[in-house]
Protein backbone atom coordinates (compact mmCIF):
# COMPACT_ATOMS: atom_id res chain seq x y z
CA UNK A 1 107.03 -9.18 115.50
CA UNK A 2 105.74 -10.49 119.06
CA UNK A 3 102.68 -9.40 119.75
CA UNK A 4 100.72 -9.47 123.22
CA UNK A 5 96.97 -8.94 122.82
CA UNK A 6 95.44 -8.03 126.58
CA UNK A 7 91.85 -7.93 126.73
CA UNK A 8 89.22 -8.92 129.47
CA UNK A 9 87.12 -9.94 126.46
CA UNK A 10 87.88 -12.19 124.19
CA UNK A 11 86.11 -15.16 121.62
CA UNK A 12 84.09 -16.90 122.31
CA UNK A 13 82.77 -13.34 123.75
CA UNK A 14 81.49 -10.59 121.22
CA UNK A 15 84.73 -8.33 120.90
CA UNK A 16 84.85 -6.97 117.96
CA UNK A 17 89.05 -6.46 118.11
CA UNK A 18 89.58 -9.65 119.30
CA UNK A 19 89.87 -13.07 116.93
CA UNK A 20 89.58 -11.90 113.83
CA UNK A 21 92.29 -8.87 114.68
CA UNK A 22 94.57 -11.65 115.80
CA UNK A 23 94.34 -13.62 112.78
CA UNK A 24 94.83 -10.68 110.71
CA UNK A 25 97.82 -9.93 112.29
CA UNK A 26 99.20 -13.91 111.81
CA UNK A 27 98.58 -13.39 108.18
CA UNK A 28 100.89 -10.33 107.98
CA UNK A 29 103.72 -12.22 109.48
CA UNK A 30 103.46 -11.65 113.40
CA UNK A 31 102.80 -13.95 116.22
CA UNK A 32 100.39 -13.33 118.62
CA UNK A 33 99.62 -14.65 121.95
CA UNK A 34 96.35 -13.23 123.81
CA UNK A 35 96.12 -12.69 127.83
CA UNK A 36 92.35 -12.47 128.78
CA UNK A 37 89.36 -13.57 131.17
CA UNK A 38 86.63 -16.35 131.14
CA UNK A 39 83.95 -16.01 128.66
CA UNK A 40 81.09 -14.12 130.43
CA UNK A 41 79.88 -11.17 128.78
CA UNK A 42 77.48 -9.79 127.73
CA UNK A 43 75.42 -11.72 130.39
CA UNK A 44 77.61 -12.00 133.30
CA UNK A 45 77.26 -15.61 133.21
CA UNK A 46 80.25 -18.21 132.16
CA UNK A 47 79.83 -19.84 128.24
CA UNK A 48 79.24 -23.58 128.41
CA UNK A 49 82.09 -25.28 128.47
CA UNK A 50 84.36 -22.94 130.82
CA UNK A 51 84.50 -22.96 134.21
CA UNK A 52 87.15 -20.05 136.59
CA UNK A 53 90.28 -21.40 137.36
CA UNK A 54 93.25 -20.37 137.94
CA UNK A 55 94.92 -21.00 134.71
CA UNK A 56 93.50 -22.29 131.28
CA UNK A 57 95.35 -22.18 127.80
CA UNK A 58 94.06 -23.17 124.44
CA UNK A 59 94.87 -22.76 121.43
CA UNK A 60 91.96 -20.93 119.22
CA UNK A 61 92.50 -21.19 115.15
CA UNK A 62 96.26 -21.37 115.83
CA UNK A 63 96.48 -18.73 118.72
CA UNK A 64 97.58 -19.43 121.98
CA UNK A 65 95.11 -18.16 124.54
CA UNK A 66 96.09 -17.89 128.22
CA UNK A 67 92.64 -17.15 129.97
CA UNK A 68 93.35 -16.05 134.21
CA UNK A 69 90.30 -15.81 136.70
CA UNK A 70 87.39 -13.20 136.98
CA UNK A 71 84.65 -12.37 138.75
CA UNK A 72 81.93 -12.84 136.14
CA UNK A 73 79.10 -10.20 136.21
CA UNK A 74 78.02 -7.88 133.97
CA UNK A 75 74.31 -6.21 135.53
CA UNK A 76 73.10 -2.88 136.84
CA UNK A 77 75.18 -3.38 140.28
CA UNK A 78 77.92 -0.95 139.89
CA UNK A 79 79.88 -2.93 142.88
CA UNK A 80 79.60 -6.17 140.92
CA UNK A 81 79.93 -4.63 137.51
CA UNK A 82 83.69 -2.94 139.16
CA UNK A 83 83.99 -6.45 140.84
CA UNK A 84 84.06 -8.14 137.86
CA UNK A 85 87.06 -5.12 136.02
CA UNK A 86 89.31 -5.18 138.89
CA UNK A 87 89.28 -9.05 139.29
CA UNK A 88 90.51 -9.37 136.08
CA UNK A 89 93.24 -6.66 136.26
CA UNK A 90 94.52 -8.21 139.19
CA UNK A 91 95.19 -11.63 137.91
CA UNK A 92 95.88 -10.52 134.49
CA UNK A 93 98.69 -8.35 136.83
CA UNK A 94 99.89 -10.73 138.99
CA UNK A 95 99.14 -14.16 137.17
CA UNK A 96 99.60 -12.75 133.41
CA UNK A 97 103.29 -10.83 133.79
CA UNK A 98 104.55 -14.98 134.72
CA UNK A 99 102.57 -16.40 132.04
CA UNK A 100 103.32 -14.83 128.82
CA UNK A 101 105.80 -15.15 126.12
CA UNK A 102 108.29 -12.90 125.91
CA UNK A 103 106.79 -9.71 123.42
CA UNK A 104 108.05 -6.87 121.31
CA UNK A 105 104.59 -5.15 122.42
CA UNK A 106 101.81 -5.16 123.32
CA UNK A 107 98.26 -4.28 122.42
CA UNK A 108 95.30 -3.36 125.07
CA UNK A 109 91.69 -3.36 124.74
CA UNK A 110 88.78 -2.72 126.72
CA UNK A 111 87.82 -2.21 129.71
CA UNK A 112 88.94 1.46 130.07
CA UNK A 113 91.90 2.10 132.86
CA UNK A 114 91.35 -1.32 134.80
CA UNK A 115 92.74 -2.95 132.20
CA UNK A 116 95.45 -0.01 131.55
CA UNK A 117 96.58 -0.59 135.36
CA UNK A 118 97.71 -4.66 134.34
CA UNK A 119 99.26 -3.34 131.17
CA UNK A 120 101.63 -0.65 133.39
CA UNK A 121 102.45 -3.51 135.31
CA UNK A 122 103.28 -6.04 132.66
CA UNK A 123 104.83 -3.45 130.82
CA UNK A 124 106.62 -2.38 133.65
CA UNK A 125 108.34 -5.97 134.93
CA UNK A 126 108.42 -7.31 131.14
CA UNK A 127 109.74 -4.40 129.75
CA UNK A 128 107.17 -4.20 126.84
CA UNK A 129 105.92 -0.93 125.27
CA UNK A 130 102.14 -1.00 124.93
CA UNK A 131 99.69 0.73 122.38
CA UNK A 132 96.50 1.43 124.59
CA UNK A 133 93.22 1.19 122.35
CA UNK A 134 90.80 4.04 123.77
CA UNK A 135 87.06 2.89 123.30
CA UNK A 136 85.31 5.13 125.89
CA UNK A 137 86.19 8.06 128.08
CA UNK A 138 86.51 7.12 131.83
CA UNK A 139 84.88 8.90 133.55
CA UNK A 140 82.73 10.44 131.38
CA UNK A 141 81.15 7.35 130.29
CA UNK A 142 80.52 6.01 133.97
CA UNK A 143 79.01 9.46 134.42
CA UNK A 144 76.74 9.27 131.67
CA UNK A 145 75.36 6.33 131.94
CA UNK A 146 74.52 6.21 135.86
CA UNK A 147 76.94 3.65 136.91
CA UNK A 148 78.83 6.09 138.67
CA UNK A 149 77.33 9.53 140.11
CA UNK A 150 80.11 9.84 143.02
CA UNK A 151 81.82 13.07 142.08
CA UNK A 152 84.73 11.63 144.57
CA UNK A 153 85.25 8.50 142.83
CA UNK A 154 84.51 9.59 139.35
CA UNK A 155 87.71 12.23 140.33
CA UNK A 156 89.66 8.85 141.51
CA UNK A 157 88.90 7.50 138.04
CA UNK A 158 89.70 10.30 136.06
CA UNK A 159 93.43 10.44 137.88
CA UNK A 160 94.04 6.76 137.67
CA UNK A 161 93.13 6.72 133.55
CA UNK A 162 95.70 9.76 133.14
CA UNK A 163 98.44 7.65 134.77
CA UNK A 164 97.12 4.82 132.38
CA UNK A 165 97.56 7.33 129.63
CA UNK A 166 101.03 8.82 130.40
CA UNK A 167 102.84 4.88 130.99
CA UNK A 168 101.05 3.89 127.50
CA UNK A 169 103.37 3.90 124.03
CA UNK A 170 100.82 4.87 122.35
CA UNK A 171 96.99 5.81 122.76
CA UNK A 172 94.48 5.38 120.26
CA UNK A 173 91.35 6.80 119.66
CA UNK A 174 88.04 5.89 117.81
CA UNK A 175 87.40 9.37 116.15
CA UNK A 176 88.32 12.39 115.94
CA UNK A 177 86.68 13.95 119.04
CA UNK A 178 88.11 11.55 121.29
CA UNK A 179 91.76 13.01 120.09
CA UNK A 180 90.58 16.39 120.54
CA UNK A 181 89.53 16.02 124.20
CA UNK A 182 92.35 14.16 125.30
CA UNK A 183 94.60 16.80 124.00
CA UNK A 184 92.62 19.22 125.93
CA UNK A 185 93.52 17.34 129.07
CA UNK A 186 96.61 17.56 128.68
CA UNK A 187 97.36 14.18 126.59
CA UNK A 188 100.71 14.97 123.40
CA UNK A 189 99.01 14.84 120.48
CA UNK A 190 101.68 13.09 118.85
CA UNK A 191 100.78 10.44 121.21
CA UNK A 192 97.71 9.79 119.51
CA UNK A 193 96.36 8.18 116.68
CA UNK A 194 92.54 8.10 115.39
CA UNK A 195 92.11 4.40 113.90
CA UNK A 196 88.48 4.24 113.43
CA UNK A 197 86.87 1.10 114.13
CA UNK A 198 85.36 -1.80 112.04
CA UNK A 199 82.97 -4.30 112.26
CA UNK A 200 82.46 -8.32 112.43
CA UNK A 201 82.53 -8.57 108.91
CA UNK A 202 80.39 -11.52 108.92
CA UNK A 203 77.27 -8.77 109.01
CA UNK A 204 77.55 -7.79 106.00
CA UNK A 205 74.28 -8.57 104.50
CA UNK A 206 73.60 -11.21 101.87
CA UNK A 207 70.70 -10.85 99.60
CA UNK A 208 67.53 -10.49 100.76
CA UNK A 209 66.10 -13.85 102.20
CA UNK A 210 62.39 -13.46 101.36
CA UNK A 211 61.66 -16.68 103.16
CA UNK A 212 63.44 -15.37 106.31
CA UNK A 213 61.01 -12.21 105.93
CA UNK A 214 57.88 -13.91 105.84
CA UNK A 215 58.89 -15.87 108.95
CA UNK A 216 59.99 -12.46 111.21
CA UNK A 217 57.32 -10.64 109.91
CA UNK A 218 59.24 -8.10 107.67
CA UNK A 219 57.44 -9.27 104.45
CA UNK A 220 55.78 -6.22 102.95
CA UNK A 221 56.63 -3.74 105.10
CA UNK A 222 58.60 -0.66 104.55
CA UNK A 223 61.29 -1.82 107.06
CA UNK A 224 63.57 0.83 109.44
CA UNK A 225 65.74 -1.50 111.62
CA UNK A 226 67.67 -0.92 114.83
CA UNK A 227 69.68 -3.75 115.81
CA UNK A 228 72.03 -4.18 118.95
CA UNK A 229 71.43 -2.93 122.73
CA UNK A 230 68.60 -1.54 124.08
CA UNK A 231 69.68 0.26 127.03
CA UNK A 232 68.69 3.65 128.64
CA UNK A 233 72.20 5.30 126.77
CA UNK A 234 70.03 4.43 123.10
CA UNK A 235 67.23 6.25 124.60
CA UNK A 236 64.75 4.55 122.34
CA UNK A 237 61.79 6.14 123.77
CA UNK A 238 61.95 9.11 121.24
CA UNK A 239 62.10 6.64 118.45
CA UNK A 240 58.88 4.79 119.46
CA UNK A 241 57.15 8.14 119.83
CA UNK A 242 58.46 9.04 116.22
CA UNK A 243 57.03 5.63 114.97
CA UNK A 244 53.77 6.59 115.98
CA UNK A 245 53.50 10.10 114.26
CA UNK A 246 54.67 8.00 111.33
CA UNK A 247 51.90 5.21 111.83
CA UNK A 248 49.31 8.44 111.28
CA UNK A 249 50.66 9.24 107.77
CA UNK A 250 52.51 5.92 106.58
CA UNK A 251 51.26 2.46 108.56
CA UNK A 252 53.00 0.10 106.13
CA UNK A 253 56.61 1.46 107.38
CA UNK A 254 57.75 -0.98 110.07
CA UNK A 255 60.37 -0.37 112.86
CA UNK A 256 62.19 -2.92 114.04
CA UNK A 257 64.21 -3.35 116.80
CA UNK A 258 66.63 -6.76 117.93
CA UNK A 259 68.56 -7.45 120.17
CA UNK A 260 68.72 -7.60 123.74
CA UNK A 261 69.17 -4.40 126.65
CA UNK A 262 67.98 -3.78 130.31
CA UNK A 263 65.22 -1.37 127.96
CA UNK A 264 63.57 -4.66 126.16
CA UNK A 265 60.99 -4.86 128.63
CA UNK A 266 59.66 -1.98 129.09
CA UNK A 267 59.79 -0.50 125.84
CA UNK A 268 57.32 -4.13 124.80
CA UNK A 269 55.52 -3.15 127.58
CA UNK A 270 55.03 0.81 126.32
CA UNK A 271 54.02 -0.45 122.51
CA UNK A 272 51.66 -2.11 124.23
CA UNK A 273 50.26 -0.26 126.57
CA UNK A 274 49.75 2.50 123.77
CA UNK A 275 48.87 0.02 121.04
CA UNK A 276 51.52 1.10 118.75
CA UNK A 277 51.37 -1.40 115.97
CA UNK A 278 54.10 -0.49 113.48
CA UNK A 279 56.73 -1.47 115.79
CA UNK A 280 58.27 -5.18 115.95
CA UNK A 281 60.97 -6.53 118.05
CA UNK A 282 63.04 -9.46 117.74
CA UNK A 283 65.42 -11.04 120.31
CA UNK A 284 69.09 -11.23 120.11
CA UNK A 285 70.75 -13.39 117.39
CA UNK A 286 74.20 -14.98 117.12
CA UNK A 287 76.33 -12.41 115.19
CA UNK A 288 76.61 -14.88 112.03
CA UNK A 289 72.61 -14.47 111.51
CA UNK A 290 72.42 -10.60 112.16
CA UNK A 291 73.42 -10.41 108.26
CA UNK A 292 70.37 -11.67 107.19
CA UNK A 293 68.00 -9.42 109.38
CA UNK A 294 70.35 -6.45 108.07
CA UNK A 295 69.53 -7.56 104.38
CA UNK A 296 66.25 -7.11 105.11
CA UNK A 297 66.01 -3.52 106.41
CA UNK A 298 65.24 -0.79 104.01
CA UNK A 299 66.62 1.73 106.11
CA UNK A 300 68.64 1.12 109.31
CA UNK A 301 69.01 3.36 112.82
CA UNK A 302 71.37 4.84 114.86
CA UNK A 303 70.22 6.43 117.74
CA UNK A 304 72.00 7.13 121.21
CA UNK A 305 70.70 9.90 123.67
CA UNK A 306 71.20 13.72 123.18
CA UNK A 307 74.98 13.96 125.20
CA UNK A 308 77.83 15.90 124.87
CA UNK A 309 79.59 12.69 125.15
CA UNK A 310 78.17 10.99 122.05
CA UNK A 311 79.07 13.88 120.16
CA UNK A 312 82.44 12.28 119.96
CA UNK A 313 81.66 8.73 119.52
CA UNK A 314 81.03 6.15 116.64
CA UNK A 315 78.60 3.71 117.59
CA UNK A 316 80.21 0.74 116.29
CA UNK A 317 77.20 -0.40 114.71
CA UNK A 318 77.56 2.70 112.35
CA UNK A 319 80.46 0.43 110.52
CA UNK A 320 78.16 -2.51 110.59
CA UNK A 321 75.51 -1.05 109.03
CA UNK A 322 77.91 0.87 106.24
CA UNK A 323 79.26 -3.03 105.50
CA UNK A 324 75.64 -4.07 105.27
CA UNK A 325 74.98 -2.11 102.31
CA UNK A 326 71.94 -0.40 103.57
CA UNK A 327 71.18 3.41 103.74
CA UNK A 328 71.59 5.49 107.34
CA UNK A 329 69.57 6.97 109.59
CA UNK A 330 72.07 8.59 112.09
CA UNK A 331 70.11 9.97 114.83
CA UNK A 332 73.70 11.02 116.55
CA UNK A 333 74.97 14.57 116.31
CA UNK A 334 79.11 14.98 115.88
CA UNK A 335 81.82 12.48 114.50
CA UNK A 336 79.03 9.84 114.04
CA UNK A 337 76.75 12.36 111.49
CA UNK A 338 79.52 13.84 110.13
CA UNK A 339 81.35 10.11 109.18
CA UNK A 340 77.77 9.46 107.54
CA UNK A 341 77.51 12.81 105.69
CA UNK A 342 81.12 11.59 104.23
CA UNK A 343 80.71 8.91 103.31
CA UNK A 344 77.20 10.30 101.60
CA UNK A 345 75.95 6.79 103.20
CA UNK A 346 72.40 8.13 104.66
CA UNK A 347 70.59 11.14 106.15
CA UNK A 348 70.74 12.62 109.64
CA UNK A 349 68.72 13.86 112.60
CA UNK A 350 68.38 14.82 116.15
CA UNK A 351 68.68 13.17 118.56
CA UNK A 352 65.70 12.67 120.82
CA UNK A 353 63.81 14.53 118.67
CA UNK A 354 60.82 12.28 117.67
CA UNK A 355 59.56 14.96 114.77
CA UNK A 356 62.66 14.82 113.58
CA UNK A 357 63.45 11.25 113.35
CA UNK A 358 59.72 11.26 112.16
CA UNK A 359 60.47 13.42 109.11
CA UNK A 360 63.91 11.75 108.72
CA UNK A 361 61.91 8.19 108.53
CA UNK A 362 59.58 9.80 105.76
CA UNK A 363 61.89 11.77 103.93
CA UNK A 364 63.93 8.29 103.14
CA UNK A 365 60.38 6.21 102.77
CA UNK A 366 59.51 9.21 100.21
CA UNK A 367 62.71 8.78 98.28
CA UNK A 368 63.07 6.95 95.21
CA UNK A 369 64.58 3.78 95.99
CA UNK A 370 67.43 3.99 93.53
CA UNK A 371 68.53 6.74 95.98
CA UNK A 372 68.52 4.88 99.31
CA UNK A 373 70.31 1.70 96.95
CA UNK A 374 73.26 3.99 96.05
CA UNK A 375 73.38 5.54 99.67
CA UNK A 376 74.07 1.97 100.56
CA UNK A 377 76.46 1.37 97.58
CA UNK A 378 78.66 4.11 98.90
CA UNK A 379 78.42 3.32 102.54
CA UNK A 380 79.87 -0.13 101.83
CA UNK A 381 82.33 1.29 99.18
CA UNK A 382 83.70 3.81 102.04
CA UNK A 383 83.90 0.77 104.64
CA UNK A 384 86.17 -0.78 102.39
CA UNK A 385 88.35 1.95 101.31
CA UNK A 386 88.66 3.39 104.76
CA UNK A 387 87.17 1.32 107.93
CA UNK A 388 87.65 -2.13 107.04
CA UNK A 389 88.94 -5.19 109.04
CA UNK A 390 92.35 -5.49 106.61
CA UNK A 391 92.52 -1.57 106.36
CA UNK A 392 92.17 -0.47 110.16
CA UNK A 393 95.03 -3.91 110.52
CA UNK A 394 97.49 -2.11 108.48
CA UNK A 395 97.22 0.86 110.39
CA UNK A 396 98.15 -1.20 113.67
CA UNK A 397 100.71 -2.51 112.19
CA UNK A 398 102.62 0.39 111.46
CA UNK A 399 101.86 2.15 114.90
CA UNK A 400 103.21 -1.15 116.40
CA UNK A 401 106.57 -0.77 114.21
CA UNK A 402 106.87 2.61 115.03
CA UNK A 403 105.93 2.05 118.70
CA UNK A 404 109.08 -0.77 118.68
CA UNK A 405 111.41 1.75 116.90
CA UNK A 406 110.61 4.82 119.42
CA UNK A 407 111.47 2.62 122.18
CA UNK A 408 114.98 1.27 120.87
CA UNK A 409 115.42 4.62 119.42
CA UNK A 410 115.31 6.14 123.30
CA UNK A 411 117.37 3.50 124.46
């Protein structure tokens, strides 16, 4: 099978779907050819070595990558933020249909809709069916997170990602919840196809690097980790007010956060401000050294703001930490919790809810630590069985074969 991957992101860029899925797919007998941008995100500045031109292609462990011209940004500035989606749908449109191999389909990833509007078009002119990976609901999305408050254009949005929706083969969805709400709006539900997400497997965690905790300052500490953005959607405010009702009762539990967010500041600024001394943060690693921090944790976080919309999401770090081995603390409510409480892979709590996540946090601490062991033994055992990098594969593969079939079938 010929398979067209279309993505503005891409490696060297964190995307999750992108490499590693393409290799995957070489080793089941396909060949792939990706159509994506210049290497700028998440900071909205190129990678060294790469420069915007009209046309590069290079071949990446095997992989021919055609890469077509962008607008790199990736800040607050909704104009440059929509600057930098549209640029690459148009020359993914117009460049991309020319520059590709011919393909039995093709596969589409992230952004939502701007990136659906180049697949209609290459589908159209190449005549290629293509499965359209859902990772977050336009408009809602723009809506909740501020990008977008214009009821006008978030309308405008909404219509354009339906006509993405209704030209795709095939849609699919992240969880359950996602399925559910498209089929209220009208979407077949026949046309869609819950493959749940999983991680860079080179998090999961090796064993604990006691050298590595003395340096970061995790050594004897009871340690709760959050790692990845830090953004107003993970509304971490709440969880540095529950670390200091757990400071009164239990000092020696830690909470750690890393990574990097428009949020860092401040929140550094807030602990303090307040003097709240049980909470650490460390900057942003390369994926490949997240593992270690991970192995470290004794319990580690999920926590996203108190929306209707997150009631249907995964945070992909949920797979992450399941692969990591380490116990949950899912401060999420819906499909997130209730993937947790399945997997019997950690405890949940409100969102938002700082005497909550304050119990939560001393509830696990209280624990015997056998417990929180096996909670990680069966997260990592239920990544395997059902989330993993060669399982969620398989299931693309046979959506792509039946996609192919459908489409000879009507002809």
């Amino acid at each position: 099978m010929r398979i067209l991957m279309l993505s503005q992101w891409f490696d060297p860029e964190p995307a999750f779907k992108g490499m590693a899925f393409a290799k995957e797919l070489v080793s089941l007998g396909h060949q792939v050819e990706v159509l994506t941008g210049f290497p700028n995100y998440p900071g909205g500045k190129l990678y060294d070595g790469y420069r915007v031109r009209l046309l590069q292609r290079e071949v990446m462990d095997g992989i021919t990558v055609i890469r077509v011209p962008l607008y790199p940004s990736h800040d607050s500035s909704a104009l440059k933020r929509i600057a930098n989606y549209l640029s690459f749908a148009f020359s993914a449109a117009i460049l991309g249909t020319f520059l590709i191999k011919p393909a039995d389909v093709m596969y589409v990833y992230h952004p939502p809709a701007t990136v659906g509007f180049a697949a209609a078009f290459i589908g159209f002119i190449r005549r290629i069916p293509f499965v359209y990976d859902i990772q977050d609901l336009w408009p809602d999305t723009l809506g909740a997170t501020g990008m977008l408050n214009n009821h006008s254009v978030l309308k405008l949005v909404d219509v354009g990602c339906h006509f993405v929706y209704r030209q795709a083969a095939k849609l699919v969805v992240l969880s359950p919840g996602f399925k559910k709400t498209l089929c209220t709006r009208g979407i077949p539900e026949e046309k869609i196809d819950v493959i749940y997400n999983w991680c860079d497997e080179v998090q999961q965690s090796p064993d604990r690097d006691e050298a590595l905790a003395g340096e970061i300052n995790m050594a004897g500490r009871f340690n709760l980790v959050f790692a990845g953005t830090m953004g107003k959607l993970q509304a971490l405010d709440a969880v540095l007010d529950a670390a200091k009702l757990v400071a009164m009762s239990q000092p020696e539990i830690q909470f750690v956060f890393i990574g990097g967010g428009i949020e860092v500041v401040r929140l550094k600024a807030r602990v303090d401000a307040e003097g709240i001394d049980n909470c650490l943060f460390l900057s942003r690693r390369p994926v490949a050294q997240i593992g270690q921090i991970l192995g470290l944790a004794d319990v580690l976080l999920v926590h996203l703001r108190d929306e209707p919309l997150f009631r249907i999401t995964i945070p992909s770090k949920t797979q992450a930490y399941m692969a990591a081995r380490r116990p949950i603390l899912m401060a999420v409510r819906g499909d997130a919790a209730d993937l947790v409480k399945s997997a019997n892979a950690g405890i949940c709590c409100s969102p938002e809810a700082p005497e909550d996540i304050a119990k939560a946090v001393l509830d696990l601490y209280s624990m015997p630590k056998q417990y929180r062991e096996q909670m990680g033994i069966n997260g990592q055992e239920f990544y395997d069985r059902k989330l993993s990098l060669k399982v969620g594969t398989a299931q693309f593969d046979r959506l792509f074969h039946t996609t192919i079939h459908q489409m000879h079938g009507e002809k």
